[in-house]
Every structure is written in C-alpha cells, then in structure tokens.
C-alpha atoms as a PDB file:
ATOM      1  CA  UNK A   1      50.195 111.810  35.522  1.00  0.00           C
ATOM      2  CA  UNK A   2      49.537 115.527  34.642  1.00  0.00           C
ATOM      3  CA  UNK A   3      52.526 118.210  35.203  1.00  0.00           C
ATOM      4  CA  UNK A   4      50.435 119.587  37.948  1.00  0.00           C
ATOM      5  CA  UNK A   5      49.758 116.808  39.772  1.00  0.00           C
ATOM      6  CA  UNK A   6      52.233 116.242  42.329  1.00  0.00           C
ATOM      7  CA  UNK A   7      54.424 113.075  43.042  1.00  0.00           C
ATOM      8  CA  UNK A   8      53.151 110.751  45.502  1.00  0.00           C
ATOM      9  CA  UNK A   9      55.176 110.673  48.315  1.00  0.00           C
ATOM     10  CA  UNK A  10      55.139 107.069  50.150  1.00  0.00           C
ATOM     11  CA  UNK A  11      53.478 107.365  53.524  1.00  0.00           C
ATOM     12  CA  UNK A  12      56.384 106.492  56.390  1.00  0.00           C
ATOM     13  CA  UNK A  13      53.513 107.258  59.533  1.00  0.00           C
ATOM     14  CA  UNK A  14      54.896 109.518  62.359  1.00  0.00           C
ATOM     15  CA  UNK A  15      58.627 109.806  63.344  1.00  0.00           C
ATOM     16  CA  UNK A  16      59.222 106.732  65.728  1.00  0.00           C
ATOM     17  CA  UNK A  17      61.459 107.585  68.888  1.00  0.00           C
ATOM     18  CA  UNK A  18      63.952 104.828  69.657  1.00  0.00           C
ATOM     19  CA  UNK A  19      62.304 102.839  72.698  1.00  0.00           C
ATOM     20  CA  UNK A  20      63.664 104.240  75.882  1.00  0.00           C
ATOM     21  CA  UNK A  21      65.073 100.713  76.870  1.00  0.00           C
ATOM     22  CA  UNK A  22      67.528 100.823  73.520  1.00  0.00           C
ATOM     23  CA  UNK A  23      68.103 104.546  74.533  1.00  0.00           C
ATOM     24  CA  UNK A  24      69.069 103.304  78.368  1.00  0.00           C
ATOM     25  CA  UNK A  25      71.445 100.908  77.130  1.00  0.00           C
ATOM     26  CA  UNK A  26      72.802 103.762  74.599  1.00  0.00           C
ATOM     27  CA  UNK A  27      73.388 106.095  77.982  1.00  0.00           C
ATOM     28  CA  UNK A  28      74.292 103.255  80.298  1.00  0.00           C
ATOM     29  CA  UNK A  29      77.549 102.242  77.425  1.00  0.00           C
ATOM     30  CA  UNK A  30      77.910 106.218  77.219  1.00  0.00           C
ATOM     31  CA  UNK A  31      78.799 106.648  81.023  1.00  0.00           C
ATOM     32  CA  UNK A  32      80.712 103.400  81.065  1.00  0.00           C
ATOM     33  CA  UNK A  33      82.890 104.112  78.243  1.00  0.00           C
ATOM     34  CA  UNK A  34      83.494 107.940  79.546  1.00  0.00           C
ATOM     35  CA  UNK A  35      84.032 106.392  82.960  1.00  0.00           C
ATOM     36  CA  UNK A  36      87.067 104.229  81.869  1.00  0.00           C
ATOM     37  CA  UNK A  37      88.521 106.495  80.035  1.00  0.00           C
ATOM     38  CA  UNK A  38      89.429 108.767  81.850  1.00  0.00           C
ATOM     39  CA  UNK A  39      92.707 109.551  82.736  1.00  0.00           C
ATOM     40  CA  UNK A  40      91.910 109.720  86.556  1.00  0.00           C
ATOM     41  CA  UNK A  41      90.197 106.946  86.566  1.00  0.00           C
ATOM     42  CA  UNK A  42      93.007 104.819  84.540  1.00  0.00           C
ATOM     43  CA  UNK A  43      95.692 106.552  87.242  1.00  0.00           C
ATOM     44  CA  UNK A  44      92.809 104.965  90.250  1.00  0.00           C
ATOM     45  CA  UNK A  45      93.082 101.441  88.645  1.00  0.00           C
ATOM     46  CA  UNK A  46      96.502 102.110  88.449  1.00  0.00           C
ATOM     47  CA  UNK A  47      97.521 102.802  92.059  1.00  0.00           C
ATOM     48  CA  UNK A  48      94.960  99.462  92.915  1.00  0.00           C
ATOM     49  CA  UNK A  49      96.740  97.197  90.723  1.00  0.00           C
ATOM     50  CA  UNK A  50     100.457  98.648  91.913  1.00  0.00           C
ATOM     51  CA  UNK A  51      99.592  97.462  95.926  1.00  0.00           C
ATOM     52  CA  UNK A  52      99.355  93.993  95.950  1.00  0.00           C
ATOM     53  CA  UNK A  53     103.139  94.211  93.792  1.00  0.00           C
ATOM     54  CA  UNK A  54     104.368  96.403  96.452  1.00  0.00           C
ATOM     55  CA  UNK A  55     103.057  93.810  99.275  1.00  0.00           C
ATOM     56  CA  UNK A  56     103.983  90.798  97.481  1.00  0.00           C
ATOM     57  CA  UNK A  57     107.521  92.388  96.776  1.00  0.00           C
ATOM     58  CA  UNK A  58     108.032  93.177 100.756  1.00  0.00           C
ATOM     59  CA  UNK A  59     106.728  90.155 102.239  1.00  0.00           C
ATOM     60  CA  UNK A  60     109.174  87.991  99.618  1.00  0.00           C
ATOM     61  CA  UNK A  61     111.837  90.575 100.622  1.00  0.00           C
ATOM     62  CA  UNK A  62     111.135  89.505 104.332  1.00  0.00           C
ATOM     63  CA  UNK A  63     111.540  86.142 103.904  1.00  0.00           C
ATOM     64  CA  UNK A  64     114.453  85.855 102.039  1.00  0.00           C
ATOM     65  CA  UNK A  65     116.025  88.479 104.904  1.00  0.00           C
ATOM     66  CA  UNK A  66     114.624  85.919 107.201  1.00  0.00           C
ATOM     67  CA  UNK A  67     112.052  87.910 108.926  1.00  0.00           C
ATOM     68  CA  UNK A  68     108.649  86.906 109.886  1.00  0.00           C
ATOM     69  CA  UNK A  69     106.465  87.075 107.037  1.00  0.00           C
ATOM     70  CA  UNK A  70     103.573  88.173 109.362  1.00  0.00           C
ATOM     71  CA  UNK A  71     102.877  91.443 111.124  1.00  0.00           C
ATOM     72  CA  UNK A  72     100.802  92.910 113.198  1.00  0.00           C
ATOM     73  CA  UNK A  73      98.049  95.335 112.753  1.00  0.00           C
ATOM     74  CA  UNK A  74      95.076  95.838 109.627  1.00  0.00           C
ATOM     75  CA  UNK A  75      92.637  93.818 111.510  1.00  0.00           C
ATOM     76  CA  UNK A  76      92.128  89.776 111.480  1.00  0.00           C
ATOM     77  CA  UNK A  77      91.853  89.501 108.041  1.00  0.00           C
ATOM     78  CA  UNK A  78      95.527  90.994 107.125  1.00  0.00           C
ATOM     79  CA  UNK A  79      97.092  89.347 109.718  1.00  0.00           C
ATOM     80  CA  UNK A  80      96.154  86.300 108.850  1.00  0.00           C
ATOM     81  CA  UNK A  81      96.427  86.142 105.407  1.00  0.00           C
ATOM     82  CA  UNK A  82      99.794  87.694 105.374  1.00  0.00           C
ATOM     83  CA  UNK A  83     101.044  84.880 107.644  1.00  0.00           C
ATOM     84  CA  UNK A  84     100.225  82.375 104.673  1.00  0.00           C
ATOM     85  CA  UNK A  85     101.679  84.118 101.683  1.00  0.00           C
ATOM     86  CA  UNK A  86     104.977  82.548 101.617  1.00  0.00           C
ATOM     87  CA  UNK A  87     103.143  79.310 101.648  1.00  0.00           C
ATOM     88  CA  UNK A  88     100.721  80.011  99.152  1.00  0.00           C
ATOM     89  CA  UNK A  89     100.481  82.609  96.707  1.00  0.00           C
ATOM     90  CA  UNK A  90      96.803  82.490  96.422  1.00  0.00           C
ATOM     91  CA  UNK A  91      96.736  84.361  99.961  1.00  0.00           C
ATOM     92  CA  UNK A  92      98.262  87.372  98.250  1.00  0.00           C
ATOM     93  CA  UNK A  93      94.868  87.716  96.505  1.00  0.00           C
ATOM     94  CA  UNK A  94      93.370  87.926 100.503  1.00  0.00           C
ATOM     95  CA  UNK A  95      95.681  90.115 101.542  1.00  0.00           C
ATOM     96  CA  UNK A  96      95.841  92.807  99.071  1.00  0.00           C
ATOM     97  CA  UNK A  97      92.005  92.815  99.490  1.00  0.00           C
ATOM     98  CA  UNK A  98      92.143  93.389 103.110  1.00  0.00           C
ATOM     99  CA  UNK A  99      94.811  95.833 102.622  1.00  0.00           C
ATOM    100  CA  UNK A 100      93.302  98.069 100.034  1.00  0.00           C
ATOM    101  CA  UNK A 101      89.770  98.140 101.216  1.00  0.00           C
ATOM    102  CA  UNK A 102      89.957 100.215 104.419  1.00  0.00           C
ATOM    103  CA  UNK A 103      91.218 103.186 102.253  1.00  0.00           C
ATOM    104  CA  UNK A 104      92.443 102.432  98.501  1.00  0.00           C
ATOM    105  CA  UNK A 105      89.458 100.951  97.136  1.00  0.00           C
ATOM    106  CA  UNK A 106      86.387 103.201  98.948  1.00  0.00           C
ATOM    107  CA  UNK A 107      89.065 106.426  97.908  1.00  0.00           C
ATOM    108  CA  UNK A 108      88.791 105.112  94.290  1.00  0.00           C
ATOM    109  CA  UNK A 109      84.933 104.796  94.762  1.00  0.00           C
ATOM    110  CA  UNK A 110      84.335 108.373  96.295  1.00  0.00           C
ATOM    111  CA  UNK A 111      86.461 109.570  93.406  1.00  0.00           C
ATOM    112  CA  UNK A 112      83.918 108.365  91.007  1.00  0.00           C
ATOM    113  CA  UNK A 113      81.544 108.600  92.760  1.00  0.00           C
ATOM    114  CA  UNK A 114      81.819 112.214  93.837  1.00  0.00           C
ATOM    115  CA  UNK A 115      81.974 113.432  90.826  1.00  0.00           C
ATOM    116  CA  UNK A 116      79.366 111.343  88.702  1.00  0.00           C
ATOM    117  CA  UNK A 117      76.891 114.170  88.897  1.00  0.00           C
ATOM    118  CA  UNK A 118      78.845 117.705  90.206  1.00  0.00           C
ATOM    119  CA  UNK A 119      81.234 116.829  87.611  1.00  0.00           C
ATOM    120  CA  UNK A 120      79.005 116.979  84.704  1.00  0.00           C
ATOM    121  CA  UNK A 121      77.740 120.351  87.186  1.00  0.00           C
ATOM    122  CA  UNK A 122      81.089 121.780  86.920  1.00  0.00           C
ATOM    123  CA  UNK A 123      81.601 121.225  82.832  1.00  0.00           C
ATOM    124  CA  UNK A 124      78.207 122.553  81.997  1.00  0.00           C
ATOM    125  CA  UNK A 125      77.096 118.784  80.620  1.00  0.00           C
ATOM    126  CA  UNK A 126      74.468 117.939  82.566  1.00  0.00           C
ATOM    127  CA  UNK A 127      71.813 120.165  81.017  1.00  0.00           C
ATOM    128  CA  UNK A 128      72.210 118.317  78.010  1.00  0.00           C
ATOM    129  CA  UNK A 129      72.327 115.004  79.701  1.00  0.00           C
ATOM    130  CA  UNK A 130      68.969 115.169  80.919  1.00  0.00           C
ATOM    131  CA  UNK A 131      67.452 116.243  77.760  1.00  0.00           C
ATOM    132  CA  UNK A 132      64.369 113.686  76.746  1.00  0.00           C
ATOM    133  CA  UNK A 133      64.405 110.398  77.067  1.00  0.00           C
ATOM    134  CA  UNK A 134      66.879 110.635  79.591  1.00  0.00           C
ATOM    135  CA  UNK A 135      65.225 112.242  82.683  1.00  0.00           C
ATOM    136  CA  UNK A 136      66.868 112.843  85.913  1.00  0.00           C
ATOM    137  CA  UNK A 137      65.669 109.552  87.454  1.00  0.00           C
ATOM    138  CA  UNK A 138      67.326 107.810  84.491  1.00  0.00           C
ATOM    139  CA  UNK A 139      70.047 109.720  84.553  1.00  0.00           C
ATOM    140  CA  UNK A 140      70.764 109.315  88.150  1.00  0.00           C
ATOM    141  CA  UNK A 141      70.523 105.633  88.506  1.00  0.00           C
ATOM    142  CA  UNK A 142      72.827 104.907  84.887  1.00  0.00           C
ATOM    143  CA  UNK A 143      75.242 107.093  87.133  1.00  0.00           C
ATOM    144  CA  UNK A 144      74.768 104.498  89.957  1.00  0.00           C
ATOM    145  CA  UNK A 145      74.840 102.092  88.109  1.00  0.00           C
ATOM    146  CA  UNK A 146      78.478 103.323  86.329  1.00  0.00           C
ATOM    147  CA  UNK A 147      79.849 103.519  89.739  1.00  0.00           C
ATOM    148  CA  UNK A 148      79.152 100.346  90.719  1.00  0.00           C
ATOM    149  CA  UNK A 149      80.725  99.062  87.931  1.00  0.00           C
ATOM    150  CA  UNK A 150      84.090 100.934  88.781  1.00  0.00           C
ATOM    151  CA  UNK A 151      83.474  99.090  92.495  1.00  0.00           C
ATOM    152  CA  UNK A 152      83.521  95.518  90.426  1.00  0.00           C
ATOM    153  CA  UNK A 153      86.616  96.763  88.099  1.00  0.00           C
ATOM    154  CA  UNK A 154      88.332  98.143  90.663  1.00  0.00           C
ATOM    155  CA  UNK A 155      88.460  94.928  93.187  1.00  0.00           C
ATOM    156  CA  UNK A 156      89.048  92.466  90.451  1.00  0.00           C
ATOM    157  CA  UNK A 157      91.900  94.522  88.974  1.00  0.00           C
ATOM    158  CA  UNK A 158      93.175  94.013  93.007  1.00  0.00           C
ATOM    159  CA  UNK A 159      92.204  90.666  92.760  1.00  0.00           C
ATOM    160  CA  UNK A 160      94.041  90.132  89.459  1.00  0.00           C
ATOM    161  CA  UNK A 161      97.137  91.636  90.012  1.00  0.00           C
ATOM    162  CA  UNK A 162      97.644  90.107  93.328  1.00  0.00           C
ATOM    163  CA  UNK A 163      97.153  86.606  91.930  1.00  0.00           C
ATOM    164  CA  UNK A 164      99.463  87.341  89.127  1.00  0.00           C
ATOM    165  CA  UNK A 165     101.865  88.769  91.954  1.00  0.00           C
ATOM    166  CA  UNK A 166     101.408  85.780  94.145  1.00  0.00           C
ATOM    167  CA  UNK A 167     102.117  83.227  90.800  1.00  0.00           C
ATOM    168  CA  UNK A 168     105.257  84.724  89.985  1.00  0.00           C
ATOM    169  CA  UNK A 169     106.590  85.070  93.564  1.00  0.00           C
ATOM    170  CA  UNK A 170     105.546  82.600  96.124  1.00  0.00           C
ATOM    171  CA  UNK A 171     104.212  78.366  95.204  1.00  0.00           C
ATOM    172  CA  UNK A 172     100.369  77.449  94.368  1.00  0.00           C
ATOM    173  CA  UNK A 173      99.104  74.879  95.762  1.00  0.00           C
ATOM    174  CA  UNK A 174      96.575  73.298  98.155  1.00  0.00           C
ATOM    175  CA  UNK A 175      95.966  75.807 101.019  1.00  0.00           C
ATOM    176  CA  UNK A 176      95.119  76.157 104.568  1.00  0.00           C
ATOM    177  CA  UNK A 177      91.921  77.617 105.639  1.00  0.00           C
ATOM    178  CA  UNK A 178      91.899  80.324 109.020  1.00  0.00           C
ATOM    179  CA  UNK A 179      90.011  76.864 110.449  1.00  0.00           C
ATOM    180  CA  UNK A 180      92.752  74.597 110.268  1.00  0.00           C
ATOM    181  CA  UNK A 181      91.538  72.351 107.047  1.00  0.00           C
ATOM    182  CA  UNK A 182      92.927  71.890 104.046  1.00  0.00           C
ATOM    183  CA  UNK A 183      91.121  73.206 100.702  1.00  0.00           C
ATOM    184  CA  UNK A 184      92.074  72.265  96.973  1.00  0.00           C
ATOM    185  CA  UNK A 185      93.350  75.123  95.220  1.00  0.00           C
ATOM    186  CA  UNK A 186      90.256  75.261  92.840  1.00  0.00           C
ATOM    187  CA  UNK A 187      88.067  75.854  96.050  1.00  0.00           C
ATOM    188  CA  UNK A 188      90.792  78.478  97.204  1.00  0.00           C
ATOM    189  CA  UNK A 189      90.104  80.070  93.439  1.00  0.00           C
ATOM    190  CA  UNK A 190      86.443  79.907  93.649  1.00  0.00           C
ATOM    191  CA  UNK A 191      86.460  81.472  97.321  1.00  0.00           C
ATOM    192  CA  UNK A 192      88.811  84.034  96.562  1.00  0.00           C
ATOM    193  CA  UNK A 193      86.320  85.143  93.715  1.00  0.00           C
ATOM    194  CA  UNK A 194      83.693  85.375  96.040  1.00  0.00           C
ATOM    195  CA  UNK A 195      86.116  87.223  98.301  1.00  0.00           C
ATOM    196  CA  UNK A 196      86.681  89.790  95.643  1.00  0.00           C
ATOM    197  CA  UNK A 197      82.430  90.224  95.333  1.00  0.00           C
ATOM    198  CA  UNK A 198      81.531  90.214  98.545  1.00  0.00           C
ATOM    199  CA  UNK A 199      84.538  93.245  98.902  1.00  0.00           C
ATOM    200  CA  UNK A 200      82.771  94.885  95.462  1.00  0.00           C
ATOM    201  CA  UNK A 201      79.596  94.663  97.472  1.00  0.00           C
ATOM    202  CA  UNK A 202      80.878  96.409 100.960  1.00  0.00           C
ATOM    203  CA  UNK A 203      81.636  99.569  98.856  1.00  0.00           C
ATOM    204  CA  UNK A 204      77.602  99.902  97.369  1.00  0.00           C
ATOM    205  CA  UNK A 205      77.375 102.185 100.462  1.00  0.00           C
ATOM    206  CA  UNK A 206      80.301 104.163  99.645  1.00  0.00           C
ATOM    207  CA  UNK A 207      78.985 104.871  95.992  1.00  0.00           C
ATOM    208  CA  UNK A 208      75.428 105.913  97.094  1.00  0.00           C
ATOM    209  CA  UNK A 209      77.135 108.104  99.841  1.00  0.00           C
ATOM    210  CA  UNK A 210      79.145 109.637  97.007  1.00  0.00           C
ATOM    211  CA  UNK A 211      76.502 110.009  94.866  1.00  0.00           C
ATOM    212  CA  UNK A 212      73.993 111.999  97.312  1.00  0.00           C
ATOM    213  CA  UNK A 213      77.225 114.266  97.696  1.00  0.00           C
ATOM    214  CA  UNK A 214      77.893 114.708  94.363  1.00  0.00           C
ATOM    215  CA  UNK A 215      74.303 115.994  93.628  1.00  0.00           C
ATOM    216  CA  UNK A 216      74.442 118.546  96.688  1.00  0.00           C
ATOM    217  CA  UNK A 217      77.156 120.611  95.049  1.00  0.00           C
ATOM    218  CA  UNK A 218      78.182 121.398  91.264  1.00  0.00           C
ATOM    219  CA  UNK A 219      82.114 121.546  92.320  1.00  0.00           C
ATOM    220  CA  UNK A 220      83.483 117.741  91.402  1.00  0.00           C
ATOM    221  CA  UNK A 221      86.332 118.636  93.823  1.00  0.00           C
ATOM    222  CA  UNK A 222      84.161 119.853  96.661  1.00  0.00           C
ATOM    223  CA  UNK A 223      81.980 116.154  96.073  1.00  0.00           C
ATOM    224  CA  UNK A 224      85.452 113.857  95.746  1.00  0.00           C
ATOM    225  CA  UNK A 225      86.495 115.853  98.316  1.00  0.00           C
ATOM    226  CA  UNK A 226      83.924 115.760 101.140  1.00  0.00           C
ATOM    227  CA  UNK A 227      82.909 111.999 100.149  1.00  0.00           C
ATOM    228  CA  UNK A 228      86.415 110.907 100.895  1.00  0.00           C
ATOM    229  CA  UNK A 229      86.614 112.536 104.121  1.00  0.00           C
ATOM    230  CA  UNK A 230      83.149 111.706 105.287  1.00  0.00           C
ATOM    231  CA  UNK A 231      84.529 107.907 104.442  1.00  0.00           C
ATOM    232  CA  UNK A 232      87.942 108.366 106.212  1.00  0.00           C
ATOM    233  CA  UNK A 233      85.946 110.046 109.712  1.00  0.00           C
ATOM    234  CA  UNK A 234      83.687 107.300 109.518  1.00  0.00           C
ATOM    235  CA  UNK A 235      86.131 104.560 110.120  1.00  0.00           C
ATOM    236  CA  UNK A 236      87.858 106.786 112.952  1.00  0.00           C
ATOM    237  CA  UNK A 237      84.609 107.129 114.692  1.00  0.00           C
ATOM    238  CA  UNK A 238      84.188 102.741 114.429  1.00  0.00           C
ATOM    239  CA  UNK A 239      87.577 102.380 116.073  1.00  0.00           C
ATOM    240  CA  UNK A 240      86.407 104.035 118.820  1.00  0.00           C
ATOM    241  CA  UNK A 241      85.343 101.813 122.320  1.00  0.00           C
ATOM    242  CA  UNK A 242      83.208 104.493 123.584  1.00  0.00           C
ATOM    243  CA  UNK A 243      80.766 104.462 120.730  1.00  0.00           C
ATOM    244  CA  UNK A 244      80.654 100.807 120.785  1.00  0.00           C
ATOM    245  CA  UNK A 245      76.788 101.486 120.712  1.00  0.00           C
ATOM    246  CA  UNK A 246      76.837 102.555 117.016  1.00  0.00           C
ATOM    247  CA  UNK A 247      79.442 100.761 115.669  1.00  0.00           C
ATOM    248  CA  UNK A 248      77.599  98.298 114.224  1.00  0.00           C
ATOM    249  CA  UNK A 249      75.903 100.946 111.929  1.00  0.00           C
ATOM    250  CA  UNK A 250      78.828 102.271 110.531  1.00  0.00           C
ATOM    251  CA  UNK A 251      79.115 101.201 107.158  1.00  0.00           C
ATOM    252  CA  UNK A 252      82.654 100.077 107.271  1.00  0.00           C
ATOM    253  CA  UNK A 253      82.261  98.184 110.899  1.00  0.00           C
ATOM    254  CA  UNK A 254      81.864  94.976 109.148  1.00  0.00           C
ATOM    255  CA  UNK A 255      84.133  95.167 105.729  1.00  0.00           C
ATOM    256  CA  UNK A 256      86.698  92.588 106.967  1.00  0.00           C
ATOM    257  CA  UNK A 257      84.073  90.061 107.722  1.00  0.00           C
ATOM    258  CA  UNK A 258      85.238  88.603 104.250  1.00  0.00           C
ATOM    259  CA  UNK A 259      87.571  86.758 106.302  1.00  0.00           C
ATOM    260  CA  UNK A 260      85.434  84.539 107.116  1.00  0.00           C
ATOM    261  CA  UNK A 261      84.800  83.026 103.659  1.00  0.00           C
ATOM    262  CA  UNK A 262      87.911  81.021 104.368  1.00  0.00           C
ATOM    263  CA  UNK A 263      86.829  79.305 107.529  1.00  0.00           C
ATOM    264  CA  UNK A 264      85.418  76.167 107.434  1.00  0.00           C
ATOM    265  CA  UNK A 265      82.488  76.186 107.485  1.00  0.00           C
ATOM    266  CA  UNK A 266      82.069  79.409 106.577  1.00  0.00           C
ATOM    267  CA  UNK A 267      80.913  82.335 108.854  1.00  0.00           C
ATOM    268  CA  UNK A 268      77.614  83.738 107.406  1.00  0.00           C
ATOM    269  CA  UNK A 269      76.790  86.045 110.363  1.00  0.00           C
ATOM    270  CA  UNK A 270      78.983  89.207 110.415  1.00  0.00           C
ATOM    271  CA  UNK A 271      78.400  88.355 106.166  1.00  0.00           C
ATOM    272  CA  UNK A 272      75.182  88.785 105.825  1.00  0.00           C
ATOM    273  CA  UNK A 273      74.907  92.114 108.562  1.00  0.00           C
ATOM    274  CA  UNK A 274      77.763  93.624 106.166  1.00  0.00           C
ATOM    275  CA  UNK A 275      75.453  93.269 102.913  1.00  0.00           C
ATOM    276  CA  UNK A 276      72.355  94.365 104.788  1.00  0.00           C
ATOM    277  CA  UNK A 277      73.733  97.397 106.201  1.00  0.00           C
ATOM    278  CA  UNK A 278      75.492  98.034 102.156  1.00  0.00           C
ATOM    279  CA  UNK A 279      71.991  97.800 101.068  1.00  0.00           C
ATOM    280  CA  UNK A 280      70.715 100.002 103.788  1.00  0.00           C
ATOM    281  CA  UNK A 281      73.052 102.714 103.234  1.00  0.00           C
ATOM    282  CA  UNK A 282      72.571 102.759  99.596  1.00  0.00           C
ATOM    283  CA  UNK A 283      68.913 102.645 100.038  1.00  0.00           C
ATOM    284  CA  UNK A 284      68.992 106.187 102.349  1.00  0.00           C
ATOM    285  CA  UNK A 285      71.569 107.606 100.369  1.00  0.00           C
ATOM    286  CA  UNK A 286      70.433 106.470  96.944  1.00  0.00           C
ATOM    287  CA  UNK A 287      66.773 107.905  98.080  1.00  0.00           C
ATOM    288  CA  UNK A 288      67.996 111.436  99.496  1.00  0.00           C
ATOM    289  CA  UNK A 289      70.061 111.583  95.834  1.00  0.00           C
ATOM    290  CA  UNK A 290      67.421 111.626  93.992  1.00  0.00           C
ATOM    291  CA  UNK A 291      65.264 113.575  96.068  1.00  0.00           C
ATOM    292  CA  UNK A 292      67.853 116.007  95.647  1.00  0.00           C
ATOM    293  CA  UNK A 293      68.951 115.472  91.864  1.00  0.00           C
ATOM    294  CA  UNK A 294      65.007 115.032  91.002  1.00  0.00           C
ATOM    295  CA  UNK A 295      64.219 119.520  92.433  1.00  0.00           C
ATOM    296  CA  UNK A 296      67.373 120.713  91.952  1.00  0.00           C
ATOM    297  CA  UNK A 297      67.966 124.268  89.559  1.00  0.00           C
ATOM    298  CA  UNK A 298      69.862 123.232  87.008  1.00  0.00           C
ATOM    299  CA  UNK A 299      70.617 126.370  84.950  1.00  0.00           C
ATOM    300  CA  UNK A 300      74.808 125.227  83.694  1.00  0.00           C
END
C-alpha cells in the first residue's frame, strides 16, 4: 500500500436505531422507576400501608375493652367484614380494602395520575420526552400504563400490610363467607387476591380521568388537584336518591361490589357492571387524553 493511498475503513452500513419495541421497554422502566421513587409517591404508599395498622389496632382495642367489634356505616362491604376480624385475621385484608378505596386509594391514583403529564409540563421535561422514537401516543399510553401500575402497588401494599396486621393480631384460620359457608383458608387467600385485583381494576377509571386532566393543564397541582375533587364530587353526587337515574354510571357506584367475591357462590352481576363501566370510563377518558395530548402547543 502506497503512502497516498488511504486506509480502508471496514464498511459498518448505516447507523441502526434501536427498534422502537427495545426503546418502549427502555421508557416504560424509565417512568416506572421515576414513579417509585419519588418521595410523594413513597409518602402515598406510606399512608396506604399505615390504615389497615390503624384499623387492625382499634378493632383489637375494642375487643379487649369489650365493645362490639362491628360498626356501622362504609357500606356492606365494611360492615361486614369488620364484624369477622376478631375471628379471623384474613378479614382485615377485606376490610382495609373497603375502607381505603372510597377515598385513600383513588386520592393516591389522582395524585399520580394528575400529574403524569402537567408535571413533566410544569418542570420543562416533556419537550424532551417526546423527542423521536417516543411520540406523544407512546408517550401517553407508557404514562397510562405507569399509573396503572401504582393502582396494582398501591392495593397490594393495602392488601399486604393488612394481612401482616391481621397475622400478628387476631387467629388464621378457616373462615366464614357473607353466605353462611365455611371456606379453607387457602380459598380465603386466593379470594382475597382476587379481592385486591378486582379493587386495582375499579380505579382504571380514576387513572384515565386523571390522565385527561393532567394533559388539559401544565400546573401538576392544578391536575392532582382538580382530579381529586372531580373524584370526591362524584361519589357525593352517587349517594344521592334523587339521581338514582344516573347512579349506575358513576364510576364509583359499584366499587364495593367486591364484596361479593366472598359469597357463595359468588355474585358476578354488580362484578362484571363495575369492570365494564372501569373500561368505559377509561376508554372516553383515555380517548379525549390523547386527543388532547396528541394537538396540544408544547413550547416548555
């Protein structure tokens, strides 16, 4: 080879991208990880796994004052789960559902969920979120898809604590269904983890709700905000007998119908209307989100 000649360089072809599925993941961990990490988020978790200790700690103060371990109020499902807790610990896990999901747990979720996209808004992130691969529709749905996640964390945690509550401070054992039968406490486990699903799955209309908020305004406070009081009006307007007409559509008319996963047999009806009308809402909401996410300016 002459001085002038020039080295050969080995031929690598064009620059490949990484395949948008491997980049999905990448985003999908991305959002997770930030998600959980946050200090807000930790505190959320926090004040969900410190209720069913506070309930389990009052009823087994109750009892050993001698006063009835059962109460009224909080719908059929508290009621009647409360009732058992001194008998079984397992119904701790029951209770602390019904008790956190009217407010606690769809709070946490408009949290989240309110600021999954006016958050990033309000830090001046999001313009570099959606640079390519990502898109907005991408982008949009791994936020979704993140807060749906904190609905599964957040109702096991629940689910967790109040089991270890209910070990420590009341017997295990064989249990008593709302029916009147007796179940092993294996079934009692497995139906108390479908329990804790079905309650991940009444709050899908909760996150999409949050989400279409959260892309209407770039103030994460305004989005938390408004989702959590659009949530808390809602359920005011199902306890009310005059608009017994519309109650059924309100997405937290049927939440407590997890209740009846411990009949026997089991209840499907008011079941199945509660995951129909979660996967209505999130359909309308999750549509009008990214209608909106998919033309809005984003100039911060």
């Amino acid at each position: 080879m002459s001085r002038a000649e020039p080295a050969a360089v080995p031929h690598t072809g064009p620059a490949v991208r990484p395949p948008r599925r491997r980049w999905t993941f990448g985003l999908l961990r991305n959002e997770l990880t930030t998600t959980f990490r946050r200090w807000r988020t930790l505190a959320l978790l926090g004040v969900l796994a410190a209720v069913p200790v506070l309930v389990g700690v009052a009823v087994r103060v109750e009892t050993r004052d001698g006063s009835p371990a059962g109460g009224g109020g909080g719908g059929e499902g508290g009621p009647a789960f409360i009732a058992q807790v001194t008998n079984n610990g397992l119904f701790l896990v029951f209770t602390a559902l019904a008790a956190t999901l009217p407010f606690f747990l769809p709070m946490a979720v408009g949290v989240v969920a309110g600021d999954a996209v006016a958050g990033e808004a309000n830090a001046g992130t999001l313009r570099y979120l959606l640079v390519a691969p990502a898109g907005r529709t991408r982008l949009l749905l791994t936020k979704y898809a993140t807060t749906l996640a904190f609905c599964l964390v957040a109702t096991l945690v629940v689910a967790v604590s109040a089991l270890a509550v209910g070990a420590l401070l009341f017997p295990l054992g064989d249990l008593t269904t709302i029916s009147g039968t007796r179940i092993t406490f294996a079934d009692g486990l497995g139906r108390a983890l479908l329990i804790a699903l079905v309650v991940a799955a009444s709050l899908i209309g909760v996150a999409a709700l949050g989400l279409f908020v959260s892309t209407l305004t770039n103030s994460g406070i305004a989005a938390m905000a408004t989702t959590v009081g659009l949530v808390i009006t809602v359920q005011i307007l199902d306890q009310i007998p005059q608009l017994h007409a519309v109650r059924p559509y309100f997405f937290p008319h049927y939440w407590l119908s997890f209740a009846d996963l411990m009949r026997d047999p089991v209840y499907w009806d008011d079941l199945l209307r509660n995951l129909g009308l979660q996967a209505l809402y999130a359909a309308v909401f999750g549509s009008a989100a990214w209608a909106r996410f998919t033309t809005k300016d984003i100039t911060a």
